[in-house]
PDB file of N, CA and C in Angstrom:
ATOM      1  N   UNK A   1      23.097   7.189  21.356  1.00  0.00           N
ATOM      2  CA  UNK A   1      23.065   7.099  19.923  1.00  0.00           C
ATOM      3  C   UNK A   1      24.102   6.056  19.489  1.00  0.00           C
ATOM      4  N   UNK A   2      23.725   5.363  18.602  1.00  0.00           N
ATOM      5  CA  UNK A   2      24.633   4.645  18.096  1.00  0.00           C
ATOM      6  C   UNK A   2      25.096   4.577  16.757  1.00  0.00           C
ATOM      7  N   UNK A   3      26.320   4.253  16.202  1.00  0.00           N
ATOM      8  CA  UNK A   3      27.352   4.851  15.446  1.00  0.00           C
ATOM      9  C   UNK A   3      27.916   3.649  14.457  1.00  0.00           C
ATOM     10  N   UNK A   4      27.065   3.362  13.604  1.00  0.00           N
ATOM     11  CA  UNK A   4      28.123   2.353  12.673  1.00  0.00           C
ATOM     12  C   UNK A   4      29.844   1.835  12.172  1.00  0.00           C
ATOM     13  N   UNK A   5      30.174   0.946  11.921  1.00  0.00           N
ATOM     14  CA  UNK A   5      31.320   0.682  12.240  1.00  0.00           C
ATOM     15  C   UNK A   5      31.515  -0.420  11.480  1.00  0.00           C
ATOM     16  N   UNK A   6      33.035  -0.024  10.534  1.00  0.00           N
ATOM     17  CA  UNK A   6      33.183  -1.336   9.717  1.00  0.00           C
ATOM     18  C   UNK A   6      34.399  -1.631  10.090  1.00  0.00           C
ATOM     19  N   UNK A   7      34.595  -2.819  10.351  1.00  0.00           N
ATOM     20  CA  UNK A   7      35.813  -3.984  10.948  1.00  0.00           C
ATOM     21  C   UNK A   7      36.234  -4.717  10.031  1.00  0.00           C
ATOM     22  N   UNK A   8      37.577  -5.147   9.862  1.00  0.00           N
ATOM     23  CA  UNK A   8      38.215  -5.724   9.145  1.00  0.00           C
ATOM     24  C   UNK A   8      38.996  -6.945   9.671  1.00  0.00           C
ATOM     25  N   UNK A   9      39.030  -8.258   9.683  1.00  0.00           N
ATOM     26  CA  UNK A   9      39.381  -9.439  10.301  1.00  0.00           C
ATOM     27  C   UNK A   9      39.435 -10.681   9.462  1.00  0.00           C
ATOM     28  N   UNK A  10      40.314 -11.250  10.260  1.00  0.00           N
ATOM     29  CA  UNK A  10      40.575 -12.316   9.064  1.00  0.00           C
ATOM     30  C   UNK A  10      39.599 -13.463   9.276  1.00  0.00           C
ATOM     31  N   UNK A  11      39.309 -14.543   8.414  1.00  0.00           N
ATOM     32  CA  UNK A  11      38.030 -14.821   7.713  1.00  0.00           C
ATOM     33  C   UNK A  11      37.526 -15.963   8.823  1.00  0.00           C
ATOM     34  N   UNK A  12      38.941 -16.491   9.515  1.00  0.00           N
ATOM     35  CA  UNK A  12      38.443 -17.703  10.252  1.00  0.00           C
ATOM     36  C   UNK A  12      37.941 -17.039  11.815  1.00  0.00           C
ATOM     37  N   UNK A  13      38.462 -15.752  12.020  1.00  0.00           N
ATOM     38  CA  UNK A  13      37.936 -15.236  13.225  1.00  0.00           C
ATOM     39  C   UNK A  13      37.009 -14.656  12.990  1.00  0.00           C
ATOM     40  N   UNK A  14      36.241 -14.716  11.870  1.00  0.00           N
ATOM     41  CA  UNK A  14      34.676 -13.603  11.584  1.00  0.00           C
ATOM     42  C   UNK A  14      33.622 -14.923  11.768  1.00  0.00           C
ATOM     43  N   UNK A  15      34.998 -16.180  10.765  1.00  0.00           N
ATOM     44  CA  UNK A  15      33.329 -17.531  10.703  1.00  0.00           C
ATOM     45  C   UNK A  15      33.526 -18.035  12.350  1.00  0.00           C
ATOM     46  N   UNK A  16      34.550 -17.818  13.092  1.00  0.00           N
ATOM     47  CA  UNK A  16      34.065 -18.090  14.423  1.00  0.00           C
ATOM     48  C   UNK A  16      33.311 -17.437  15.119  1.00  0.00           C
ATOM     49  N   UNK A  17      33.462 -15.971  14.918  1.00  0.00           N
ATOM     50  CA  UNK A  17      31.835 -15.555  15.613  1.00  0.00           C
ATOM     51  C   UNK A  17      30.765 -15.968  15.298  1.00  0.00           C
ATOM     52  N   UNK A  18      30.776 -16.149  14.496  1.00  0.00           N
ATOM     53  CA  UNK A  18      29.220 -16.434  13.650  1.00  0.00           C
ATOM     54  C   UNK A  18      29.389 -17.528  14.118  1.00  0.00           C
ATOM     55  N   UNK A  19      30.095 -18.476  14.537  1.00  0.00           N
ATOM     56  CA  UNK A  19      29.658 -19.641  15.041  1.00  0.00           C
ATOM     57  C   UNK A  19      29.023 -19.910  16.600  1.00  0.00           C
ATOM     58  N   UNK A  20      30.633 -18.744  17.400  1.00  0.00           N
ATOM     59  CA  UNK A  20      30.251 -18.962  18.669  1.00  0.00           C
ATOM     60  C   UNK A  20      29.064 -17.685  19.085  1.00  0.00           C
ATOM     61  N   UNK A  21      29.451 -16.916  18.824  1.00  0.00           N
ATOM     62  CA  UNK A  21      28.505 -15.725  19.279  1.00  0.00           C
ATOM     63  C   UNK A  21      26.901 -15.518  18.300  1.00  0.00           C
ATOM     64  N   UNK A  22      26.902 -16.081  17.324  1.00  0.00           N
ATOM     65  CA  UNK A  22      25.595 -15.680  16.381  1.00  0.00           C
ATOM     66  C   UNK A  22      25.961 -14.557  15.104  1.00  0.00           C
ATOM     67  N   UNK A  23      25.094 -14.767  14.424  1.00  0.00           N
ATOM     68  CA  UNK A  23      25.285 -13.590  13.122  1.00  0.00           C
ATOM     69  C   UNK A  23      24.663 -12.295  13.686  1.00  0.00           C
ATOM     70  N   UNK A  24      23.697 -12.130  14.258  1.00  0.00           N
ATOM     71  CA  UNK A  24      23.080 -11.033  14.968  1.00  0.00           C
ATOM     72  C   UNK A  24      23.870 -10.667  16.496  1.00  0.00           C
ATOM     73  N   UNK A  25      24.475 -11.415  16.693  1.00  0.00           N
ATOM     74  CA  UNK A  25      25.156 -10.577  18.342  1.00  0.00           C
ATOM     75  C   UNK A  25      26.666 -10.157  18.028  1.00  0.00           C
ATOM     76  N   UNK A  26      27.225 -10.163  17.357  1.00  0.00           N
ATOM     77  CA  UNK A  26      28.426  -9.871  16.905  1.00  0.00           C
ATOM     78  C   UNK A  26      29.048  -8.658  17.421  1.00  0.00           C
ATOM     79  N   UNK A  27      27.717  -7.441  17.246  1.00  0.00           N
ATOM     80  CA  UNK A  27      28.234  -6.211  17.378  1.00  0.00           C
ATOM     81  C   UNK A  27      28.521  -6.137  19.353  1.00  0.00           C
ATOM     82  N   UNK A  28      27.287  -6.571  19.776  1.00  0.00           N
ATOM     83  CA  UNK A  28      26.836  -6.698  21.275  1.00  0.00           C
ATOM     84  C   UNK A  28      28.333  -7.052  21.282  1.00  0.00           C
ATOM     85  N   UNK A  29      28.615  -8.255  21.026  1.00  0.00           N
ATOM     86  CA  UNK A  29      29.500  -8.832  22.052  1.00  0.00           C
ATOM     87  C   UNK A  29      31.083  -8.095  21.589  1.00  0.00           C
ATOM     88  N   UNK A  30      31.175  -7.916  20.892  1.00  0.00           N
ATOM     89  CA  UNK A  30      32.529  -6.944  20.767  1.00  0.00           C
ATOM     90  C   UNK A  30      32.440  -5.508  21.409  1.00  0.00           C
ATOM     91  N   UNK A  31      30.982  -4.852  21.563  1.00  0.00           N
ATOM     92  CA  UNK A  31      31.066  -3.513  22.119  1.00  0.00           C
ATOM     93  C   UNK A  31      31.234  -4.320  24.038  1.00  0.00           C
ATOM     94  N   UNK A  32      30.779  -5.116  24.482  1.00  0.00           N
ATOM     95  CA  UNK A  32      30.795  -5.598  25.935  1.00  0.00           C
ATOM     96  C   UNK A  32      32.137  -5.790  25.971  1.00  0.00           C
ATOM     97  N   UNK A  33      32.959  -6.482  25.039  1.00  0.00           N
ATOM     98  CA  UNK A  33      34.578  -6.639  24.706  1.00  0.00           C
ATOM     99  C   UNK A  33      35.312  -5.209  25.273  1.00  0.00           C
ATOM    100  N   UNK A  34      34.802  -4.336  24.202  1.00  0.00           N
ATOM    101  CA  UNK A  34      35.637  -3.370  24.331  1.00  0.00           C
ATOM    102  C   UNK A  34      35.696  -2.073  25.408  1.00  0.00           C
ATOM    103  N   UNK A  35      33.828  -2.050  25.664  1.00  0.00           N
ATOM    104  CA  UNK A  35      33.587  -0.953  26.806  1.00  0.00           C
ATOM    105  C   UNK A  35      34.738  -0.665  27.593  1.00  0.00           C
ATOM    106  N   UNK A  36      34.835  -1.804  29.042  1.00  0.00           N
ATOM    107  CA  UNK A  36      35.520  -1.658  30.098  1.00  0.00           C
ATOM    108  C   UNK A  36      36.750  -0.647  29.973  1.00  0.00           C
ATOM    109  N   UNK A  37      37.473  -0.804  28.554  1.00  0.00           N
ATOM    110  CA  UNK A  37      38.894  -0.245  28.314  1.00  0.00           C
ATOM    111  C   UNK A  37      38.840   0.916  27.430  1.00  0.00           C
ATOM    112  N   UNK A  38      37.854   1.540  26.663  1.00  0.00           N
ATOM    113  CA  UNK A  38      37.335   2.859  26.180  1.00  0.00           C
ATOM    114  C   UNK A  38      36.442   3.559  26.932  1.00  0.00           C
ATOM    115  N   UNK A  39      35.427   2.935  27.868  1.00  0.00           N
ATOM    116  CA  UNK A  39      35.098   4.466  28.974  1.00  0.00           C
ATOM    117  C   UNK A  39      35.282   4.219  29.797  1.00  0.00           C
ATOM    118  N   UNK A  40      35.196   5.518  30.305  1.00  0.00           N
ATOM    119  CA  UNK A  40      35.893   5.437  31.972  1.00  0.00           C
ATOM    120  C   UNK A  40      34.616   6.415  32.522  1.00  0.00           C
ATOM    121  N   UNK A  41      34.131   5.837  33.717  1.00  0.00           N
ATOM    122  CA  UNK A  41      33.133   6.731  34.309  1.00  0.00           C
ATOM    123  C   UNK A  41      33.765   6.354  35.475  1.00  0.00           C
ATOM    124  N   UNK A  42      33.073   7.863  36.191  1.00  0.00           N
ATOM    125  CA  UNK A  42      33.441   8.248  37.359  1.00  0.00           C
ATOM    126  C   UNK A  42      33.358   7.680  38.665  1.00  0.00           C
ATOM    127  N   UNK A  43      34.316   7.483  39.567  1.00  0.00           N
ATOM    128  CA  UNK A  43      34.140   5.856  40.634  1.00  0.00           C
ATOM    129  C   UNK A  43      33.750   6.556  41.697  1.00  0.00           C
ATOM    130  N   UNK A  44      33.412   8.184  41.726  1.00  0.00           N
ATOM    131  CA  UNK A  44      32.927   8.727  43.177  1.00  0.00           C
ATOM    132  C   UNK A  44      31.427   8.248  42.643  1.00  0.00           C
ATOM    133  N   UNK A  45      31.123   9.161  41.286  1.00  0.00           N
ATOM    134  CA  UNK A  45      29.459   8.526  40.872  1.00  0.00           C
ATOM    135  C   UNK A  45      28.791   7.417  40.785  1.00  0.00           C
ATOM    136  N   UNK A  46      29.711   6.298  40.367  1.00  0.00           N
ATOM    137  CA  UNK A  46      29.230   5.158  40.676  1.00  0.00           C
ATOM    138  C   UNK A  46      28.743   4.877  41.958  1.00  0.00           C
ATOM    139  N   UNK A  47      29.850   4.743  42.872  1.00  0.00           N
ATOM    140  CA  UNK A  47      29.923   4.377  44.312  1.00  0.00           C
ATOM    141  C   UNK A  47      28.751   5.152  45.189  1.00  0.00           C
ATOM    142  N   UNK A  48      28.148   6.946  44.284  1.00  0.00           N
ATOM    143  CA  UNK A  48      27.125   7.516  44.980  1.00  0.00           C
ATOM    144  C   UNK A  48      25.687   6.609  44.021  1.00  0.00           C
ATOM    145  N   UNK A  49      25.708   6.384  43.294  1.00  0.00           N
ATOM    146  CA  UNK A  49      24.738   5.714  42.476  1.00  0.00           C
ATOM    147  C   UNK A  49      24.464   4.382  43.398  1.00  0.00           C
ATOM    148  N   UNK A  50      25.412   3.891  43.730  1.00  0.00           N
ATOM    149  CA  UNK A  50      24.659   2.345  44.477  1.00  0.00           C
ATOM    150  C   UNK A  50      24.717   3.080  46.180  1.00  0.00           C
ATOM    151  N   UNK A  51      25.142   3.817  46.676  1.00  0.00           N
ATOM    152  CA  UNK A  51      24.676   3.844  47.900  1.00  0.00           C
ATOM    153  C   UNK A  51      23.384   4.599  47.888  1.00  0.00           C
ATOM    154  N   UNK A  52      22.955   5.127  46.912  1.00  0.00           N
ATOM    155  CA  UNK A  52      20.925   5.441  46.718  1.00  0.00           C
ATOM    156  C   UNK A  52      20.505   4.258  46.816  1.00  0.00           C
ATOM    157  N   UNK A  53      20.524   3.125  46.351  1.00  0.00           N
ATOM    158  CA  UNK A  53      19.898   2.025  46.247  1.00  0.00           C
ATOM    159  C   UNK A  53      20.135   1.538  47.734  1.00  0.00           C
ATOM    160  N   UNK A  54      18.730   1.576  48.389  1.00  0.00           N
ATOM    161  CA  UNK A  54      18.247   0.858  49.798  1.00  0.00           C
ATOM    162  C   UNK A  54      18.484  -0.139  49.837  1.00  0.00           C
ATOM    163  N   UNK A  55      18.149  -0.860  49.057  1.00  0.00           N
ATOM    164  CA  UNK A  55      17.903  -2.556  49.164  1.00  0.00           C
ATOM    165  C   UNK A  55      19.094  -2.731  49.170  1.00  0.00           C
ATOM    166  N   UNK A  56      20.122  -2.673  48.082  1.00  0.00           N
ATOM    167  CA  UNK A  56      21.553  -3.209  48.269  1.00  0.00           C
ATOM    168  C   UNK A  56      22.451  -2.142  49.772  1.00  0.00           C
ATOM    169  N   UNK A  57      21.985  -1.930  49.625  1.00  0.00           N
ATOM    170  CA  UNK A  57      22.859  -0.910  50.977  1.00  0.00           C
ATOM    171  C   UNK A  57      22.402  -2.013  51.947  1.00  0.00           C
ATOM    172  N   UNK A  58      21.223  -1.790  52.098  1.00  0.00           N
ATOM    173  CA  UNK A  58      20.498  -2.672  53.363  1.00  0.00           C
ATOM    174  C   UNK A  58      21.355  -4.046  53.175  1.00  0.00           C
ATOM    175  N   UNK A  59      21.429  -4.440  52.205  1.00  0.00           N
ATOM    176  CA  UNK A  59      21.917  -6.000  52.188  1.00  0.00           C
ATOM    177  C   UNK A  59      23.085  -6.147  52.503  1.00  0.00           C
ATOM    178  N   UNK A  60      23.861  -5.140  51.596  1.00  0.00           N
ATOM    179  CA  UNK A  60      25.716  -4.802  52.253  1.00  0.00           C
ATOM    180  C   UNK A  60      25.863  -4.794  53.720  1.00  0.00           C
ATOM    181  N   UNK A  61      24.992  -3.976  54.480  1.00  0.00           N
ATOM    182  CA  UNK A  61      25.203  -3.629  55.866  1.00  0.00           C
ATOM    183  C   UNK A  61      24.675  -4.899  56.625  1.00  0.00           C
ATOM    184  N   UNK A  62      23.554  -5.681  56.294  1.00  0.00           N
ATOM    185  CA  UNK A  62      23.762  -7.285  56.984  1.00  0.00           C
ATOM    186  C   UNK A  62      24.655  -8.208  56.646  1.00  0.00           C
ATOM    187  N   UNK A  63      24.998  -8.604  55.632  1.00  0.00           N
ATOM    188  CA  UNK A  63      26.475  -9.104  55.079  1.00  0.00           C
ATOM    189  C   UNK A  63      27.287  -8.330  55.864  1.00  0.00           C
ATOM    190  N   UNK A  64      27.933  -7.335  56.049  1.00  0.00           N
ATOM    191  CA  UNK A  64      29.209  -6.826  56.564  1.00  0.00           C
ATOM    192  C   UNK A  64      29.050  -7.457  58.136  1.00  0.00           C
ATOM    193  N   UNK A  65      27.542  -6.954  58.577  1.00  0.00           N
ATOM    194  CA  UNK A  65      27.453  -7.641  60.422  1.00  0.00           C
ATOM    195  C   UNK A  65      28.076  -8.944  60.074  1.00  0.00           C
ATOM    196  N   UNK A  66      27.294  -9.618  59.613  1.00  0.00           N
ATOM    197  CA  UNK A  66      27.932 -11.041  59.625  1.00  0.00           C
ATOM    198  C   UNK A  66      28.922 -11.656  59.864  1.00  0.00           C
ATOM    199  N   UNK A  67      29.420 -10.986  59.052  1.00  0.00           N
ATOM    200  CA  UNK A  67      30.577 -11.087  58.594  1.00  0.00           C
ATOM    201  C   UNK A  67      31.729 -11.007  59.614  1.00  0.00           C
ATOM    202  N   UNK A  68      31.770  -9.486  60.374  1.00  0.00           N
ATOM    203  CA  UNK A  68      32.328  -9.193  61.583  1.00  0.00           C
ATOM    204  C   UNK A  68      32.166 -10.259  62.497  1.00  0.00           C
ATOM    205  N   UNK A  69      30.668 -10.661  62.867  1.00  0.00           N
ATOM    206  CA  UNK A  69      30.430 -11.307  64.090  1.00  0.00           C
ATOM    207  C   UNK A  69      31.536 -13.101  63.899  1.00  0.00           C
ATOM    208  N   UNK A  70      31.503 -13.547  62.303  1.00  0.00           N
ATOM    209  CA  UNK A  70      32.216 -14.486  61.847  1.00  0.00           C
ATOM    210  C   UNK A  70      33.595 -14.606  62.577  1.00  0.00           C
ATOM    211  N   UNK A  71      34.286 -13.228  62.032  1.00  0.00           N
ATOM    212  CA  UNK A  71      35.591 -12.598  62.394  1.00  0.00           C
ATOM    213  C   UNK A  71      35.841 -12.838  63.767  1.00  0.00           C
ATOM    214  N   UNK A  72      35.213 -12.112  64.661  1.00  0.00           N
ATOM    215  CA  UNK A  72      34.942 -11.937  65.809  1.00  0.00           C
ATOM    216  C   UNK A  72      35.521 -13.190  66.564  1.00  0.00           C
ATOM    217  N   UNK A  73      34.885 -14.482  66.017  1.00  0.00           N
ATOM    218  CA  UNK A  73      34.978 -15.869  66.937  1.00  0.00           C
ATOM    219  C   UNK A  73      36.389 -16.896  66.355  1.00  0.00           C
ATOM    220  N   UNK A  74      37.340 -15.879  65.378  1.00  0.00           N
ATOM    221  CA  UNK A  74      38.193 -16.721  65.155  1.00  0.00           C
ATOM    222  C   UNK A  74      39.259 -16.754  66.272  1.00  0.00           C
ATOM    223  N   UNK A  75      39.930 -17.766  66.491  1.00  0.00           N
ATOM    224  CA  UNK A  75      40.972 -17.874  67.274  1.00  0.00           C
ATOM    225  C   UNK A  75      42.202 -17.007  66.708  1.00  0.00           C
ATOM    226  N   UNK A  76      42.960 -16.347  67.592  1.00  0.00           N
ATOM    227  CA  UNK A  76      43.986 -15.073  67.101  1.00  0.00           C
ATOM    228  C   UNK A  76      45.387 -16.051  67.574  1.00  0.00           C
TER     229      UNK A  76
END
């Protein structure tokens, strides 16, 4: 659900959004701004959320071989 919201800013940082970001993305790009540092979700759930996903698992686990075998042939 989403939740209206009135902001208050001074005039040359409002006509710069509207310049750089658009009159219609304003809200987008200040909620992408602010997410990261107002929620916090859970890093066991995340971390179980992408190891369901096959394809990226599968891809992690050939990248990581690689990777090793890379390792493997450096001079120590």
């Amino acid at each position: 659900m989403q939740k209206k919201l009135t902001l208050t800013m001074d005039e040359e940082v409002y006509r710069g959004l509207r310049e750089v970001v658009g009159p219609r993305r304003i809200s987008r790009f200040i909620e992408d701004l602010v997410r990261p540092h107002v929620v916090r979700h859970d890093l066991c759930d995340a971390y179980r959320e992408m190891a369901a996903e096959e394809a990226r698992e599968a891809a992690a686990l050939e990248w990581a071989e690689a990777t090793v075998a890379d390792v493997a042939d450096e001079a120590r």
